[in-house]
C-alpha atoms as a PDB file:
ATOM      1  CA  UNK A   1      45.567  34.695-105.488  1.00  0.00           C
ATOM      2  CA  UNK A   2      46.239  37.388-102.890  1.00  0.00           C
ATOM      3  CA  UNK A   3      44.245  37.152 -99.492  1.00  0.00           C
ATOM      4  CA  UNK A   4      41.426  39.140 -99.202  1.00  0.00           C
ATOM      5  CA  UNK A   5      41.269  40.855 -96.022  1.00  0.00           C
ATOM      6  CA  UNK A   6      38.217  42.472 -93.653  1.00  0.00           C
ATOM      7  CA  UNK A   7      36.407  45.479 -94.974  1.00  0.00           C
ATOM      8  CA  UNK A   8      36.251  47.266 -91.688  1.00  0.00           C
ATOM      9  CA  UNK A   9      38.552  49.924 -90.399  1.00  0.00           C
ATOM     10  CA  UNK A  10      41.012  48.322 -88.371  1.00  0.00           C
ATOM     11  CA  UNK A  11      41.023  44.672 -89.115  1.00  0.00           C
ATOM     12  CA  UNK A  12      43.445  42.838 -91.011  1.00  0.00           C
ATOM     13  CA  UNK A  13      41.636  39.404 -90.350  1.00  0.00           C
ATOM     14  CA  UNK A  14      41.035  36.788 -93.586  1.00  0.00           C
ATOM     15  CA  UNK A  15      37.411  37.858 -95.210  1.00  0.00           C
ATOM     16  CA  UNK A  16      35.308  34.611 -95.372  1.00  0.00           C
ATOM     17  CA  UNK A  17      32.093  36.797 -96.339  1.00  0.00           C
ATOM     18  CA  UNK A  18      30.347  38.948 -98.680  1.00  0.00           C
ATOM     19  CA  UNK A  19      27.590  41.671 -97.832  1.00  0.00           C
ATOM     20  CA  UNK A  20      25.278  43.533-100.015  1.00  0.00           C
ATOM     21  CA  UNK A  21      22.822  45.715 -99.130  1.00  0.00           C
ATOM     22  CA  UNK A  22      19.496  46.349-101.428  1.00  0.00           C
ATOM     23  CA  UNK A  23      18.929  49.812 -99.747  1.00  0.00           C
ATOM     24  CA  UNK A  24      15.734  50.098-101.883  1.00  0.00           C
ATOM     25  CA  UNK A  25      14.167  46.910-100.251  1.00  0.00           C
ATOM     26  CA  UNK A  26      15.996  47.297 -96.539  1.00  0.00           C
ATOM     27  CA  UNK A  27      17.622  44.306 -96.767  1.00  0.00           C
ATOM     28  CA  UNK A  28      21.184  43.103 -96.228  1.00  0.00           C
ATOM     29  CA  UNK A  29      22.779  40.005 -97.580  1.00  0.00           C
ATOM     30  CA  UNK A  30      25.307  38.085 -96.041  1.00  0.00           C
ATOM     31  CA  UNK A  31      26.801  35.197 -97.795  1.00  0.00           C
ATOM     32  CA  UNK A  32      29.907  32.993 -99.080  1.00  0.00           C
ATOM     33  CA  UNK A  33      32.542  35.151-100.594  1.00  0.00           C
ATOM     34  CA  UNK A  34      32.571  36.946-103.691  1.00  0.00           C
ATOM     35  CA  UNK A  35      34.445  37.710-106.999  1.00  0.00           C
ATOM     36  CA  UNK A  36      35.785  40.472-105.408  1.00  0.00           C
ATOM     37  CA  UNK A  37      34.772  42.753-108.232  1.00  0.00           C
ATOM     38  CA  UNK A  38      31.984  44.297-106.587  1.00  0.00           C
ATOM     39  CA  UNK A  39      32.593  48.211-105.287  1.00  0.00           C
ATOM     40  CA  UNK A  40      29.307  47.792-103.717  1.00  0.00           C
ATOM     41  CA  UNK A  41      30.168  45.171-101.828  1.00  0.00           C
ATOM     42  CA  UNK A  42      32.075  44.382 -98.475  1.00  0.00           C
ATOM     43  CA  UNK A  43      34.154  41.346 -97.343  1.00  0.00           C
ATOM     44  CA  UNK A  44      34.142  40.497 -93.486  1.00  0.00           C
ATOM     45  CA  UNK A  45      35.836  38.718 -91.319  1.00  0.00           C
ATOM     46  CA  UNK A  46      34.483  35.567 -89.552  1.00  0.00           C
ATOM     47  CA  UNK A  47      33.957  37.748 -86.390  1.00  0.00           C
ATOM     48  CA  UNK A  48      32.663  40.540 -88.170  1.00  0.00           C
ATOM     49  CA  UNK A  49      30.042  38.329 -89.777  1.00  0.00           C
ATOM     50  CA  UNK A  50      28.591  36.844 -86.569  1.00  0.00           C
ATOM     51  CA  UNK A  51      28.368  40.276 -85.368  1.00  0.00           C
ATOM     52  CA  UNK A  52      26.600  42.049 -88.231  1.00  0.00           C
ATOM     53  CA  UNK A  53      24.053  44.348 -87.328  1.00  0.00           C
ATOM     54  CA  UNK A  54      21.397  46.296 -89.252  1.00  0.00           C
ATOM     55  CA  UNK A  55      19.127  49.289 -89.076  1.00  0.00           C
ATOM     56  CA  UNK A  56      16.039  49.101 -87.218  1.00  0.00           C
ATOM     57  CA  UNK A  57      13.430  47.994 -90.056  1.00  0.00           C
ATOM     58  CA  UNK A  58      15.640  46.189 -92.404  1.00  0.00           C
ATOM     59  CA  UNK A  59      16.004  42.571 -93.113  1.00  0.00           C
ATOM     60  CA  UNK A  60      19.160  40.166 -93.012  1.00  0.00           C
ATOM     61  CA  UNK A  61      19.475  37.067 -95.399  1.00  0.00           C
ATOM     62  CA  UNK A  62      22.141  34.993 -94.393  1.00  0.00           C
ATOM     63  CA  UNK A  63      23.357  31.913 -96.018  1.00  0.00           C
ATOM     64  CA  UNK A  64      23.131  28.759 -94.157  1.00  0.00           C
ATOM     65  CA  UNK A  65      27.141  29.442 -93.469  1.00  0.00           C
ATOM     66  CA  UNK A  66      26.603  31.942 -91.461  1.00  0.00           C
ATOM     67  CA  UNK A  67      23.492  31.777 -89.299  1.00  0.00           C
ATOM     68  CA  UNK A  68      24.059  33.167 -86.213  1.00  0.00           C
ATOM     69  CA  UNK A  69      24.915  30.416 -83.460  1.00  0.00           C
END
């Protein structure tokens, strides 16, 4: 299996996460990694992860993996 690397611009770092975002409810989900056959999904980075932000209003669910520190 080939190693899945950061969604953002600029990073070639191993993904170790998943977010999805339910723009309907303002909430983003953060959790293990996924299938990888999601287009609406992103795969971050370990630092990329811990330093996920959010708009203003909207809710993060995290999995116990990544709570922040």
């Amino acid at each position: 299996m080939r190693e899945r690397i950061c969604s953002k611009v600029s990073c070639d770092r191993e993904a170790v996460a998943t977010l999805t975002f339910d723009y309907e409810g303002r909430q983003a989900a953060l959790g293990p990694l996924g299938l990888g056959n999601d287009p609406h999904a992103h795969d971050l980075c370990a630092l990329h992860a811990d330093r996920l932000q959010v708009p203003q209003g909207w809710t993060v669910l995290r999995h116990a993996a990544f709570a922040p520190r």
